[in-house]
N, C-alpha and C. Protein backbone atom coordinates (compact mmCIF):
# COMPACT_ATOMS: atom_id res chain seq x y z
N UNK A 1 77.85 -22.97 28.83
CA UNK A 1 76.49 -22.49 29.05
C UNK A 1 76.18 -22.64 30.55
N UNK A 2 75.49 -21.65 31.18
CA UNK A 2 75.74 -21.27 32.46
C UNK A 2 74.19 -22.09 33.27
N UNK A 3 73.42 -22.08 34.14
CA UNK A 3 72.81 -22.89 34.50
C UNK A 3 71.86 -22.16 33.89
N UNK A 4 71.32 -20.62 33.90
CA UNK A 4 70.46 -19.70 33.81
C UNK A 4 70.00 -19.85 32.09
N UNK A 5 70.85 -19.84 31.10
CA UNK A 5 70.88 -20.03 29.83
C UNK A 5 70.30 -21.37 29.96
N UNK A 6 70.54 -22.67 30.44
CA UNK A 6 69.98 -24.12 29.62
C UNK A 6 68.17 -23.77 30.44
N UNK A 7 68.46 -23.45 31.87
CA UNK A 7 66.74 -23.31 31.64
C UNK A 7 65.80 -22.06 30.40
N UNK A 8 66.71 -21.04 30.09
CA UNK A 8 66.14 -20.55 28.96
C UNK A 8 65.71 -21.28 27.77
N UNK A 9 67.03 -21.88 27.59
CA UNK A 9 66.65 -22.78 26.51
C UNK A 9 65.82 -23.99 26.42
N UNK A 10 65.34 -24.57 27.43
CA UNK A 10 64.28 -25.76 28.24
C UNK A 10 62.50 -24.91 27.99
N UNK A 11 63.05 -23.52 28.33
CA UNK A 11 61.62 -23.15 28.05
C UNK A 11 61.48 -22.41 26.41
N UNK A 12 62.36 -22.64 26.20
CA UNK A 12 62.43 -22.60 24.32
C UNK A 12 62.23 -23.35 23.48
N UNK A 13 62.62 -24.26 23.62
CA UNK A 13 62.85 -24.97 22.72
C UNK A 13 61.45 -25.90 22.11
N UNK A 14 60.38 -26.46 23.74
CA UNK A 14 59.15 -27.05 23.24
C UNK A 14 58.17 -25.53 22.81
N UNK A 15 58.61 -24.69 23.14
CA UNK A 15 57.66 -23.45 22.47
C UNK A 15 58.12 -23.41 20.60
N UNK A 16 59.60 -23.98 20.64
CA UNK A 16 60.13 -23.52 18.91
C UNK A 16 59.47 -25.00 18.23
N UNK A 17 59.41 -26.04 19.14
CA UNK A 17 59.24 -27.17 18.21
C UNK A 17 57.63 -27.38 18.04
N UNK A 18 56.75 -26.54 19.08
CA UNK A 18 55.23 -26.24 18.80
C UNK A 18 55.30 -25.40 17.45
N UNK A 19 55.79 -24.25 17.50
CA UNK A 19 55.59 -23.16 15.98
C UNK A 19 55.94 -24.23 14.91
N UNK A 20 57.09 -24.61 15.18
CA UNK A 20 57.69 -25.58 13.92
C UNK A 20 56.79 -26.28 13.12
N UNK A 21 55.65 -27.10 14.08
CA UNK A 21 54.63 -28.16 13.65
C UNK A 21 53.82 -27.22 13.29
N UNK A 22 53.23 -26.32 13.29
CA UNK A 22 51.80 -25.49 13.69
C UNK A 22 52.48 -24.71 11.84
N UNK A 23 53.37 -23.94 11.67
CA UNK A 23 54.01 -23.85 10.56
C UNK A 23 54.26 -24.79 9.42
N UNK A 24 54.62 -26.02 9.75
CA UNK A 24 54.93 -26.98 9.00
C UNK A 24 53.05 -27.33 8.45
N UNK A 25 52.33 -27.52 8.96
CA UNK A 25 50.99 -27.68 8.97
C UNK A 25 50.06 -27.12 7.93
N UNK A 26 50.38 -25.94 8.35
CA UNK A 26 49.94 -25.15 7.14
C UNK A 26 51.24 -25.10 5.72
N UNK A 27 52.12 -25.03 5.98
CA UNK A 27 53.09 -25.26 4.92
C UNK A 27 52.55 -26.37 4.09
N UNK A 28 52.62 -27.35 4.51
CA UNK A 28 51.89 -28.26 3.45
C UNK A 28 50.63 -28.66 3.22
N UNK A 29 49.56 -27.96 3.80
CA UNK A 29 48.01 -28.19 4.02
C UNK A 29 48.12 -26.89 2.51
N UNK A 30 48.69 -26.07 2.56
CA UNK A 30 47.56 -24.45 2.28
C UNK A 30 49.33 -23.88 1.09
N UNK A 31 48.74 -24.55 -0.34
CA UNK A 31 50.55 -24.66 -1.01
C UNK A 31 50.60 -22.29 -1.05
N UNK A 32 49.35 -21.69 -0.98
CA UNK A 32 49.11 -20.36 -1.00
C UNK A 32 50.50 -19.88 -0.14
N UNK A 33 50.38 -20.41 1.48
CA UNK A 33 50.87 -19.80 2.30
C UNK A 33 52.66 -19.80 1.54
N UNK A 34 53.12 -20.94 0.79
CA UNK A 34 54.38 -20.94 0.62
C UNK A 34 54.62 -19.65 -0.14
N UNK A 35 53.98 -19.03 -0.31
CA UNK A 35 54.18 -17.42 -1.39
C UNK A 35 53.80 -16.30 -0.64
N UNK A 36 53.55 -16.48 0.99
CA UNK A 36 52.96 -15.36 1.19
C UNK A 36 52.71 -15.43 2.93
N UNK A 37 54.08 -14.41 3.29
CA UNK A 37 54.25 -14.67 4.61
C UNK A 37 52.84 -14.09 5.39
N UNK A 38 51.95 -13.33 4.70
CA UNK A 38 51.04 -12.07 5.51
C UNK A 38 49.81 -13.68 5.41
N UNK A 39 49.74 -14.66 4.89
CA UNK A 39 48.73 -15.68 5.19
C UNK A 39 49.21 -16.56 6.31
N UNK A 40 50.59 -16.77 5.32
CA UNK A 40 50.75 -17.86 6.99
C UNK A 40 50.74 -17.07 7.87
N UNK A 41 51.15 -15.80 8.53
CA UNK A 41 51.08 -15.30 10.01
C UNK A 41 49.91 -15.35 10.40
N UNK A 42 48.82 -15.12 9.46
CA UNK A 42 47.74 -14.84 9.56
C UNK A 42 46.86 -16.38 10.26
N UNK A 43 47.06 -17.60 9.72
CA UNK A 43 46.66 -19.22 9.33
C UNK A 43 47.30 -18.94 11.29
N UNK A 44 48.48 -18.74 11.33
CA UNK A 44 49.05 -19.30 12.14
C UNK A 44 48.27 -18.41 13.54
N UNK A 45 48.46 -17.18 13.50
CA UNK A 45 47.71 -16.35 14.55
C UNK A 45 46.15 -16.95 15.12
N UNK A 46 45.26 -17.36 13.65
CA UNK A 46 44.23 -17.98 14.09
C UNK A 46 43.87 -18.88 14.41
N UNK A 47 45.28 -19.84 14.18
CA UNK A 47 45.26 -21.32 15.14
C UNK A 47 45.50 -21.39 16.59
N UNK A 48 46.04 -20.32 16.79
CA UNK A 48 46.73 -20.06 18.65
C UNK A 48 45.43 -19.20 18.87
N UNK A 49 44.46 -18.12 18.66
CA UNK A 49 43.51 -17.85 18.65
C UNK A 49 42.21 -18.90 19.46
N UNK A 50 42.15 -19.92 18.23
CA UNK A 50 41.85 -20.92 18.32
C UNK A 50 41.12 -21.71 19.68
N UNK A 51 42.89 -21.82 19.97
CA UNK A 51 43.28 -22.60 20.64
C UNK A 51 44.04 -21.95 22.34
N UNK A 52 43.44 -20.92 22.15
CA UNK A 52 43.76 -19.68 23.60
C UNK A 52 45.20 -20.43 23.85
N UNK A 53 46.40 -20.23 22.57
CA UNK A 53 47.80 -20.20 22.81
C UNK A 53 48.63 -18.84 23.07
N UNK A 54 48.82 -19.13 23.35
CA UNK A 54 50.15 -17.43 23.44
C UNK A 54 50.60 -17.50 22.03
N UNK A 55 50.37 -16.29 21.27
CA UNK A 55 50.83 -15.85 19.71
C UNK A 55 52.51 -16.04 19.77
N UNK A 56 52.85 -16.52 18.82
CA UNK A 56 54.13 -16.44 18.20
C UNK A 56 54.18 -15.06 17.44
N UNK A 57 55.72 -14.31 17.73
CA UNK A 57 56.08 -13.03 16.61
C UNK A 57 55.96 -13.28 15.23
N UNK A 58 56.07 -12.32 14.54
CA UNK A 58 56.00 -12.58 13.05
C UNK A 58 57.41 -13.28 13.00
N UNK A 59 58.20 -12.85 13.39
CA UNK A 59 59.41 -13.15 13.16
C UNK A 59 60.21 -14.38 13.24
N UNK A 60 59.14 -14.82 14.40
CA UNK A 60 59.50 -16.39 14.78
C UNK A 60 58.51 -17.31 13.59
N UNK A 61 57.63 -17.15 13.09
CA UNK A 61 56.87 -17.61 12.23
C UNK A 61 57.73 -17.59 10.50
N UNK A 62 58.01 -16.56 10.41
CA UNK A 62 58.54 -16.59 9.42
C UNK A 62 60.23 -16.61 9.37
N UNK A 63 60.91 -16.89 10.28
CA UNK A 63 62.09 -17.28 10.80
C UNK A 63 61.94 -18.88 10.06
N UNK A 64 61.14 -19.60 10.63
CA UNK A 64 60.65 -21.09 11.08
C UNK A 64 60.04 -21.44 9.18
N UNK A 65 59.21 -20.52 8.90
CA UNK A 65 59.13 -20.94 7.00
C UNK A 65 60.79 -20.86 6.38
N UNK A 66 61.36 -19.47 6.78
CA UNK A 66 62.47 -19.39 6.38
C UNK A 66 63.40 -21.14 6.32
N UNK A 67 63.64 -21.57 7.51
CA UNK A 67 64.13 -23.04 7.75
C UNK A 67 63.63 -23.90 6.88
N UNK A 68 62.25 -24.04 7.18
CA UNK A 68 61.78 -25.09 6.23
C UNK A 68 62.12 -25.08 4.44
N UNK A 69 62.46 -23.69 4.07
CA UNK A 69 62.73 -23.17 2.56
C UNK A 69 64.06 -23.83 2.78
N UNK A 70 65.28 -23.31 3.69
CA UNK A 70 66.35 -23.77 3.44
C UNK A 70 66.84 -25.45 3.14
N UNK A 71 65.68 -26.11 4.12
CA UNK A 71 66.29 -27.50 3.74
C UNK A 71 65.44 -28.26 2.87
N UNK A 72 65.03 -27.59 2.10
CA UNK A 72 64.13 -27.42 0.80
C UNK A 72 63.03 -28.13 0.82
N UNK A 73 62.25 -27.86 1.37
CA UNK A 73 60.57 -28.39 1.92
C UNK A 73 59.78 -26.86 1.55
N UNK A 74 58.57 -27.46 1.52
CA UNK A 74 58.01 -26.27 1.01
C UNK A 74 58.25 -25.19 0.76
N UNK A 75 58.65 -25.12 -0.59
CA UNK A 75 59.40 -24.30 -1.46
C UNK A 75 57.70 -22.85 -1.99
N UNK A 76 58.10 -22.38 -2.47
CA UNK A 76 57.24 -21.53 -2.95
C UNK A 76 56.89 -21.49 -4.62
N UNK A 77 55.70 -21.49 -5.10
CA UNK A 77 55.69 -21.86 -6.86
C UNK A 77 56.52 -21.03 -7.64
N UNK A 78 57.23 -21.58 -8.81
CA UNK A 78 57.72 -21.18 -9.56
C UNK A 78 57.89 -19.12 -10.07
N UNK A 79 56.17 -19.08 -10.45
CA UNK A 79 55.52 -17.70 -10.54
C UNK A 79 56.31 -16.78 -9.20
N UNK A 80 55.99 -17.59 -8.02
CA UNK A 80 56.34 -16.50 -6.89
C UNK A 80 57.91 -16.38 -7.00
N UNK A 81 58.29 -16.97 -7.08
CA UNK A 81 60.06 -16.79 -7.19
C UNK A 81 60.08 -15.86 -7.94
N UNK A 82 59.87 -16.40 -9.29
CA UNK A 82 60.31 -15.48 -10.29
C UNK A 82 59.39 -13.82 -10.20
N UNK A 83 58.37 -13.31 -9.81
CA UNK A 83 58.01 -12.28 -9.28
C UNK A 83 59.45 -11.64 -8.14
N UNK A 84 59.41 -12.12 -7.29
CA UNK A 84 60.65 -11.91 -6.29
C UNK A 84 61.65 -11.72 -6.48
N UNK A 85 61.92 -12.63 -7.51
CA UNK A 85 63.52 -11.99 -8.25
C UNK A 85 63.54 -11.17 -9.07
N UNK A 86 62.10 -10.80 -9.89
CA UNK A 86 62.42 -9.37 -10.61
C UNK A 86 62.37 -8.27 -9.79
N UNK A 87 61.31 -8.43 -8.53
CA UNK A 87 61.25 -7.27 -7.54
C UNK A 87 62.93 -6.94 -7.15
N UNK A 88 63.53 -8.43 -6.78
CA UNK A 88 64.88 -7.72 -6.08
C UNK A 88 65.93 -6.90 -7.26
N UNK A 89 66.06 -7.61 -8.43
CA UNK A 89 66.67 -6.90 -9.65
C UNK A 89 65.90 -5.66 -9.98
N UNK A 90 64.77 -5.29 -9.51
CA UNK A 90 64.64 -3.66 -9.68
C UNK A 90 65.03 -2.98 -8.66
N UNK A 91 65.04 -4.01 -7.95
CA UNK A 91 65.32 -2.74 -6.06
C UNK A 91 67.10 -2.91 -6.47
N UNK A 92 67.93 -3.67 -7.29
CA UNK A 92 69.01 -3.28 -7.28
C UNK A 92 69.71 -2.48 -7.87
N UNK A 93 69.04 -2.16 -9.26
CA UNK A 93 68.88 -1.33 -10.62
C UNK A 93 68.36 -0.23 -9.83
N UNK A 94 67.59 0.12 -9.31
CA UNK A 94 67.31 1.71 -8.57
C UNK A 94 68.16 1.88 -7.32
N UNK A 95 68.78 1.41 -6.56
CA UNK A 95 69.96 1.21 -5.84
C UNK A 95 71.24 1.90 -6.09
N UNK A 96 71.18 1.53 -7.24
CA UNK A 96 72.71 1.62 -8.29
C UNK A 96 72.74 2.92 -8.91
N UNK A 97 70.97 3.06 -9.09
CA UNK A 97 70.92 4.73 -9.96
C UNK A 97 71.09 5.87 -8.97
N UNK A 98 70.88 5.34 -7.66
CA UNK A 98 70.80 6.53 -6.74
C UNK A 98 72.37 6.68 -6.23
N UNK A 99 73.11 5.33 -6.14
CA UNK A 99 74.40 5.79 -5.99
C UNK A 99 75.46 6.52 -7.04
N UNK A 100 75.05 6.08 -8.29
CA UNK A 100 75.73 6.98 -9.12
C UNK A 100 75.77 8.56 -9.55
């Protein structure tokens, strides 16, 4: 890693570990947001709002829930899963009809 890359990453990294907390926050304050990325962006936009921060992307916001799901912290309720997994088993079942 070249000198130009670690200062990228110097000015990354306390910007990723601010979203992280600011995400994590509402992750376990608001159990809604774990089902529903269009609140947390939303929770999260109006905390930097707030707080005259520079907005985080959607992407980095829900990148950052994404993480927290993987190492299994605020998970999303039961209902929402199972909604999600019938959505994806129909999007695969109409998938399948259009390729055949």
């Amino acid at each position: 890693m070249n000198y130009k890359e670690k200062q990228r990453m110097k000015r990354f990294l306390p910007r990723y570990a601010t979203c992280k907390a600011i995400v994590g926050k509402y992750l376990e304050e608001n159990p809604l947001c774990r089902g529903s990325d269009k609140l947390l962006i939303e929770l999260v936009d109006r905390f930097c709002w707030s707080r005259d921060m520079r907005r985080f992307s959607h992407e980095t916001i829900t990148r950052t829930r994404r993480k927290f799901n993987e190492a299994g912290l605020y998970l999303p309720s039961k209902k929402t899963i199972s909604a999600r997994r019938n959505k994806e088993l129909a999007m695969r079942e109409a998938s399948r009809e259009r390729l055949l």
